[in-house]
Protein backbone atom coordinates (compact mmCIF):
# COMPACT_ATOMS: atom_id res chain seq x y z
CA UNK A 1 10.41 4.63 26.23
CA UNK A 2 7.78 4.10 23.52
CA UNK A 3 4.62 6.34 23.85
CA UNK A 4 2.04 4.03 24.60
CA UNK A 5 -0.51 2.89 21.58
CA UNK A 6 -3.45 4.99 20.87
CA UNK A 7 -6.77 2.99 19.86
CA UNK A 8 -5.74 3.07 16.42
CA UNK A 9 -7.59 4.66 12.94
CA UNK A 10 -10.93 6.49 12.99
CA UNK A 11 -13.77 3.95 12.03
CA UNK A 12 -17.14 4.35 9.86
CA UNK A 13 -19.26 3.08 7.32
CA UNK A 14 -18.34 2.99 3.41
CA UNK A 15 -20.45 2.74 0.71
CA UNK A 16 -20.81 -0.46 -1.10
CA UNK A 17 -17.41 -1.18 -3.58
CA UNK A 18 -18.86 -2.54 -6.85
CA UNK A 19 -15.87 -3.43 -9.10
CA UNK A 20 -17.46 -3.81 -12.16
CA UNK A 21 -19.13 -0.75 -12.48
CA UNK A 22 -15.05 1.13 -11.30
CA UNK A 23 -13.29 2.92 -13.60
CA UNK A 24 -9.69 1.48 -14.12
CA UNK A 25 -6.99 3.71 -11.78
CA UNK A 26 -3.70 1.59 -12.59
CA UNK A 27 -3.52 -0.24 -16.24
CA UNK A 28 -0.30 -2.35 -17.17
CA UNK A 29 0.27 -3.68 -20.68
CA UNK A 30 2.78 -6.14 -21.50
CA UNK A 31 5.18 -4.10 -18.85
CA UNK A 32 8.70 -5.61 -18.67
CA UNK A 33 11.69 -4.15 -17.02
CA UNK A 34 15.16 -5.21 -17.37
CA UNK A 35 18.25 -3.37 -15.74
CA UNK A 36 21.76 -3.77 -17.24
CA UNK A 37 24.02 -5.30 -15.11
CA UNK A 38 28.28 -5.52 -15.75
CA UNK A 39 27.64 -9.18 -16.81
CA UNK A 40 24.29 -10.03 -18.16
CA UNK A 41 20.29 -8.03 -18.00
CA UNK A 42 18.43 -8.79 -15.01
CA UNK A 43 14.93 -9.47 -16.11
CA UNK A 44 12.79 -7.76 -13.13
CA UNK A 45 9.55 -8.00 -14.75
CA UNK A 46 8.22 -9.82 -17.78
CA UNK A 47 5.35 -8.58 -20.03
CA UNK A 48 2.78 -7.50 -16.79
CA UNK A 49 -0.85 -7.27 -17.77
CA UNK A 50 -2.84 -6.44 -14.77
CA UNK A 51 -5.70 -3.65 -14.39
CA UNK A 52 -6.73 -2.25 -10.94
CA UNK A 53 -10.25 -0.68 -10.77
CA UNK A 54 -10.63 2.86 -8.23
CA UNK A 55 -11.22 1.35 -4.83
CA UNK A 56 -9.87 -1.91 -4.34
CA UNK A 57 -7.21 -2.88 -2.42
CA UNK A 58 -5.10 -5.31 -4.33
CA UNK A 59 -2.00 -6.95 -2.79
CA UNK A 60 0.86 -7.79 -4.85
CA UNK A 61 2.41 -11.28 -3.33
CA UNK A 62 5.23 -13.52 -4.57
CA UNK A 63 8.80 -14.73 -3.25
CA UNK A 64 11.82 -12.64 -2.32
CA UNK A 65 13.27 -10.66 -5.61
CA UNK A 66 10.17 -11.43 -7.88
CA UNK A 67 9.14 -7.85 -8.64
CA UNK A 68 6.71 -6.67 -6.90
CA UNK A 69 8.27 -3.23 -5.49
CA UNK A 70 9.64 -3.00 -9.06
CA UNK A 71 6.02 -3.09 -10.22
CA UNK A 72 4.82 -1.04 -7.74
CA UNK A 73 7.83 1.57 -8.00
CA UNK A 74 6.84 1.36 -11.88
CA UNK A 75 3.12 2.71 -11.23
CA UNK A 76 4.50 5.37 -8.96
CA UNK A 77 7.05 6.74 -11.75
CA UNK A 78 9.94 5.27 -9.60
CA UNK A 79 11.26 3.06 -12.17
CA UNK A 80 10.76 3.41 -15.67
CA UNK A 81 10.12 0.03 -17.73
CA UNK A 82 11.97 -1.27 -20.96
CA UNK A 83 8.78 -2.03 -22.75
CA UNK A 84 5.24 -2.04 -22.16
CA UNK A 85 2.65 0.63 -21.18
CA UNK A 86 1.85 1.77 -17.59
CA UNK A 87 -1.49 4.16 -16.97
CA UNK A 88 -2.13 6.00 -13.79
CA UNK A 89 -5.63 7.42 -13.96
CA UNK A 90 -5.68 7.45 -17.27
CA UNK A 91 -2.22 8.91 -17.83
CA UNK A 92 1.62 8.27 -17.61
CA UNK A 93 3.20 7.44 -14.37
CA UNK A 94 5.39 10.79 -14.39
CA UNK A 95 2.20 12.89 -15.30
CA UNK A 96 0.02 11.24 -12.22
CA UNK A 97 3.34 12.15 -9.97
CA UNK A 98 3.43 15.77 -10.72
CA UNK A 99 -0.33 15.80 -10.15
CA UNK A 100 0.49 14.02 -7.07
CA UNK A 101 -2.47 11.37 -7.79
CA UNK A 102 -0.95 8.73 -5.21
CA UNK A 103 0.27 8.68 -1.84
CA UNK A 104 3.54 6.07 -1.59
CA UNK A 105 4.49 4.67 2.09
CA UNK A 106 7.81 2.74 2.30
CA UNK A 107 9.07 -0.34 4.12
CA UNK A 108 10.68 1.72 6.84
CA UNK A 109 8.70 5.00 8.15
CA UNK A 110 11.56 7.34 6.73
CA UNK A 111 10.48 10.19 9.42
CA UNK A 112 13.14 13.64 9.62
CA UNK A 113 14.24 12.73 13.04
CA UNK A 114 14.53 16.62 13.84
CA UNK A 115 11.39 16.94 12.83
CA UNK A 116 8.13 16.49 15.18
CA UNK A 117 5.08 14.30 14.15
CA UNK A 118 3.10 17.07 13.32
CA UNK A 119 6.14 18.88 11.19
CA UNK A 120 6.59 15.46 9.37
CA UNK A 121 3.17 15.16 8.04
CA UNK A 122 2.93 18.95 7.10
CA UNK A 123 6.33 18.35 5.24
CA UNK A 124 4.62 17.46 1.52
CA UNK A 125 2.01 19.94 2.27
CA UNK A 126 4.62 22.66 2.55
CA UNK A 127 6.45 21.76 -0.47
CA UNK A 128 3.28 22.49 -2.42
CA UNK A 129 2.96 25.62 -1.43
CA UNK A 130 0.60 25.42 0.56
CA UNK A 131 -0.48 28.18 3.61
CA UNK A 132 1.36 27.11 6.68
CA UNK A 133 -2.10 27.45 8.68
CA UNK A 134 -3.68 25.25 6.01
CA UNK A 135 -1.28 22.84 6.15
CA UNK A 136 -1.11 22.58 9.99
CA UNK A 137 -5.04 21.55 9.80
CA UNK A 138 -4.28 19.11 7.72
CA UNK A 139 -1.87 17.54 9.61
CA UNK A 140 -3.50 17.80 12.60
CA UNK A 141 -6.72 15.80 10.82
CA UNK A 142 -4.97 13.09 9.38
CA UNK A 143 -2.84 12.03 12.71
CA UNK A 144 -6.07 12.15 14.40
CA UNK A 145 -7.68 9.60 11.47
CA UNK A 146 -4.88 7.34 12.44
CA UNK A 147 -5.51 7.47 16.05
CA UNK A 148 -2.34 9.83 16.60
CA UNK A 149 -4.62 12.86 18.08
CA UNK A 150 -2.12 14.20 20.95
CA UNK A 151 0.91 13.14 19.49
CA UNK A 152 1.94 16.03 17.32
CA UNK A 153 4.53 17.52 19.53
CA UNK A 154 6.46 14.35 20.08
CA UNK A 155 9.36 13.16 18.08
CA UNK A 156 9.80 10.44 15.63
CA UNK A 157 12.14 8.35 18.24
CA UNK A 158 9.24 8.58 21.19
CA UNK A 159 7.32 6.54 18.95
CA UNK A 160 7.32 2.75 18.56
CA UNK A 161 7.64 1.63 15.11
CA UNK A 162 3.85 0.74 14.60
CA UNK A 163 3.26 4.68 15.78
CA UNK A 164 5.76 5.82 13.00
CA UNK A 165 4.28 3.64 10.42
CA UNK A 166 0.76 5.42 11.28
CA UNK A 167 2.60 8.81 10.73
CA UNK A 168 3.92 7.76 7.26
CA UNK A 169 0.43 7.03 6.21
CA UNK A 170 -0.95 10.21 7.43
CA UNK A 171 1.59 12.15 5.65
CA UNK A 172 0.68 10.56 2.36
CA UNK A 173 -2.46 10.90 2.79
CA UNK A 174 -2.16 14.49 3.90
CA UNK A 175 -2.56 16.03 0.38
CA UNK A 176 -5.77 13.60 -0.60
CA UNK A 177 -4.54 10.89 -3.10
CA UNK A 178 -6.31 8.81 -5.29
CA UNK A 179 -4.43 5.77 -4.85
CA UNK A 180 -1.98 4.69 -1.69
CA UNK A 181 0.93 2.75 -2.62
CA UNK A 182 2.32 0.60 0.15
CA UNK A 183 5.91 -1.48 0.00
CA UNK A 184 5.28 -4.05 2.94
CA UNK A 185 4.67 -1.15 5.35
CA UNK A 186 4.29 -3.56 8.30
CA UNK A 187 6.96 -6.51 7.20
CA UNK A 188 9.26 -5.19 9.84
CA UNK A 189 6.65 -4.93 12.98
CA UNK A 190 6.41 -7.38 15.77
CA UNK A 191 2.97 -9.74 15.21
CA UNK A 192 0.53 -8.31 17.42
CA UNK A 193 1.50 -4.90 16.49
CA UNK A 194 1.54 -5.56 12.69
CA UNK A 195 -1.87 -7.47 13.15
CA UNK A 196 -3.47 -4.04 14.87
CA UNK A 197 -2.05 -2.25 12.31
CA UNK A 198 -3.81 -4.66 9.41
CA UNK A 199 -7.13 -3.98 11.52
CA UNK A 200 -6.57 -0.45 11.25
CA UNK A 201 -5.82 -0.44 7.65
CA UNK A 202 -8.59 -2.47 6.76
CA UNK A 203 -11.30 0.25 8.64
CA UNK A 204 -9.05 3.20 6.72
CA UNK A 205 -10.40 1.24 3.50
CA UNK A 206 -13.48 0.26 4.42
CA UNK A 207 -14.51 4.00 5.07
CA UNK A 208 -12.82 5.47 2.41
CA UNK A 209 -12.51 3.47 -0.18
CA UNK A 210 -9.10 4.46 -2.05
CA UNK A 211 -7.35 2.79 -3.92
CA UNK A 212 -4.73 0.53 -2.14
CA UNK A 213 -2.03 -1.05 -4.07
CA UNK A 214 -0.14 -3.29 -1.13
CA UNK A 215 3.02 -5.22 -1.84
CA UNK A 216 3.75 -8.15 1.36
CA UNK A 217 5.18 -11.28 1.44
CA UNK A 218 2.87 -12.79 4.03
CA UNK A 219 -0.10 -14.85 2.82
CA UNK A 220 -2.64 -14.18 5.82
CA UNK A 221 -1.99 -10.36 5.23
CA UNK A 222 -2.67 -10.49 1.83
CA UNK A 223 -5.85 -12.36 2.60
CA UNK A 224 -6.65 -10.46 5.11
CA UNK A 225 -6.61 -7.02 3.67
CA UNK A 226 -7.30 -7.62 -0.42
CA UNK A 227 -10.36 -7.57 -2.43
CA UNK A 228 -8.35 -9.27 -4.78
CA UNK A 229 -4.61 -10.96 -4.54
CA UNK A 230 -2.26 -10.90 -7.71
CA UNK A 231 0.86 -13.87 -7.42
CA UNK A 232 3.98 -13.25 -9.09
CA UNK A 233 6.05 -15.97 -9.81
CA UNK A 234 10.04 -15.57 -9.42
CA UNK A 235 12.42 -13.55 -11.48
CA UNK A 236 11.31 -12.41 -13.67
CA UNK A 237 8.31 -11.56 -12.13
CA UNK A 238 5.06 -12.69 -14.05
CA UNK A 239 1.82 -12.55 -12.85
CA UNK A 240 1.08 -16.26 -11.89
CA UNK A 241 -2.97 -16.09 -10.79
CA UNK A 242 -5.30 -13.30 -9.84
CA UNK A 243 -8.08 -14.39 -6.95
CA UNK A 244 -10.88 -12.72 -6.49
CA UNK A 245 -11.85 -12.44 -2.98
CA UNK A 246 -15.18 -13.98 -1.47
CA UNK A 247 -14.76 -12.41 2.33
CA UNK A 248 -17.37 -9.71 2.37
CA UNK A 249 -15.37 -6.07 3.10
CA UNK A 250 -15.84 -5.56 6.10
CA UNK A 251 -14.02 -7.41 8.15
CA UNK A 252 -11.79 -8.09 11.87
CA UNK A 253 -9.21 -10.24 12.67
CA UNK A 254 -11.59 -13.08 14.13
CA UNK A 255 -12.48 -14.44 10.07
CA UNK A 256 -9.24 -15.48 10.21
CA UNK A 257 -9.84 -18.76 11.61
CA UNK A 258 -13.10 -19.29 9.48
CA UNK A 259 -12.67 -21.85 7.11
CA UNK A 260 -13.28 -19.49 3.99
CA UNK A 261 -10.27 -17.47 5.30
CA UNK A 262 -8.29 -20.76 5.35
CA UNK A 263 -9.68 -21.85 1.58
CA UNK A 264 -8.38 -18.88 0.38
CA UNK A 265 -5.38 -19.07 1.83
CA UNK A 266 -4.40 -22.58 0.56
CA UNK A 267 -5.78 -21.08 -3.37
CA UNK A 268 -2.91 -18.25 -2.43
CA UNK A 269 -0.49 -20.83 -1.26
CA UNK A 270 -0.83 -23.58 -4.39
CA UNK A 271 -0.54 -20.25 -6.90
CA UNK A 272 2.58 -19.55 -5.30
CA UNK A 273 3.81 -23.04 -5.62
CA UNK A 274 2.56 -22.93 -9.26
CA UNK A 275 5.20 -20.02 -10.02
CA UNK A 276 7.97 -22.24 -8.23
CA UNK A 277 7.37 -24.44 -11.12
């Protein structure tokens, strides 16, 4: 049986986010990737400029196969491009990886089974040396940011998948990153639960103000969530429109059905249309 829900991440206050005055965290250039294939190159990604300033949270959205994990795999030195420039933080993708400047959380929890909540989350901390006491503090303060206080003795598989998602983000952000790189984290999880879980993200933010690069397919997440919302049109993936957001930060699920949620919805919806054509 699932262990029942806790109430969900730590909230708080955050200081005003003032893009203009943000230094830039993740710079693209004219970033194209193409992987050779038996037959013919598949163009993933064609000549990306896009700059995200420290502290937003900018959501990559576009149709099925249109790049946006390859972009986002590019910033996190997961791919490497063709052509083009990529800056993390002012330096290459593989440099801002072995200065583990960015926290990456993946479509599907990827949790050691054998492992208990509290071991998974101390994992990364381990592996860079640090002391086990140090390690198992840290742990223990990030599960209990994302409402997981109580559950470090359990086991991945006592969990229901929300719960396991909210241990995948507490692991990477167990060692402090800059920016937090997330692949349609929720795209898998049942409405309600994925809709708590946007809630949740959106307090993480609010209070401490990382940087959030989000890849998701659905519009009213993307809305939700962003300060600002890049379209990508299909293969190969261009970037079709950037929209600024006018919802004020912080937010709840109730804007939603305000009719400047819905406006910028429908701007999100036409740009993806646009792409189609």
């Amino acid at each position: 049986m699932n262990a029942p829900q806790t109430a969900g991440f730590s909230s708080g206050k955050a200081p005003v986010f003032d893009p203009a005055s943000a230094r830039p965290a993740v710079v693209a250039r004219r970033a194209s990737v193409i992987y050779q294939a038996a037959d013919q190159p598949v163009h993933a990604l064609s000549e990306v400029d896009l700059t995200i300033r420290q502290g937003e949270f900018v959501s990559l959205i576009g149709p099925s196969g249109c790049g946006k994990t390859t972009l986002l795999r590019v910033i996190a030195d997961l791919e490497p491009i063709s052509s083009g420039e990529v800056l993390v933080n002012e330096m290459s993708p593989s440099e801002a990886r072995e200065r583990r400047a960015y926290g990456y959380v993946f479509q599907a929890p990827a949790l050691f089974p054998w492992r208990t909540v509290l071991a998974n989350v101390m994992l990364p901390l381990q592996i860079m040396g640090r002391e086990l006491s140090q390690c198992e503090a840290i742990a223990r303060e990030q599960l209990a940011r994302v409402g997981l206080a109580g559950f470090e003795k359990k086991y991945p598989w006592q969990l229901s998948g929300g719960m396991q998602q909210r241990v995948s983000i507490a692991r990477a952000l167990g060692f402090e990153p800059k920016i937090l790189m997330m692949d349609e984290p929720f795209g898998a999880l049942d409405e309600i639960t994925r809709d708590k879980l946007n809630e949740q993200l959106q307090q993480l933010w609010l209070r401490e103000q990382r940087t959030v690069v989000f890849v998701t397919h659905s519009i009213a997440e993307a809305v939700y969530l962003s300060t600002r919302i890049v379209v990508m049109s299909p293969r190969p993936g261009r970037i079709v429109k950037v929209i600024d957001s006018p919802l004020p930060f912080e937010r709840d699920l109730s804007m939603r059905d305000t009719p400047e949620f819905a406006r910028l919805a429908q701007e999100v919806r036409e740009a993806l249309a646009e792409g189609h054509h």
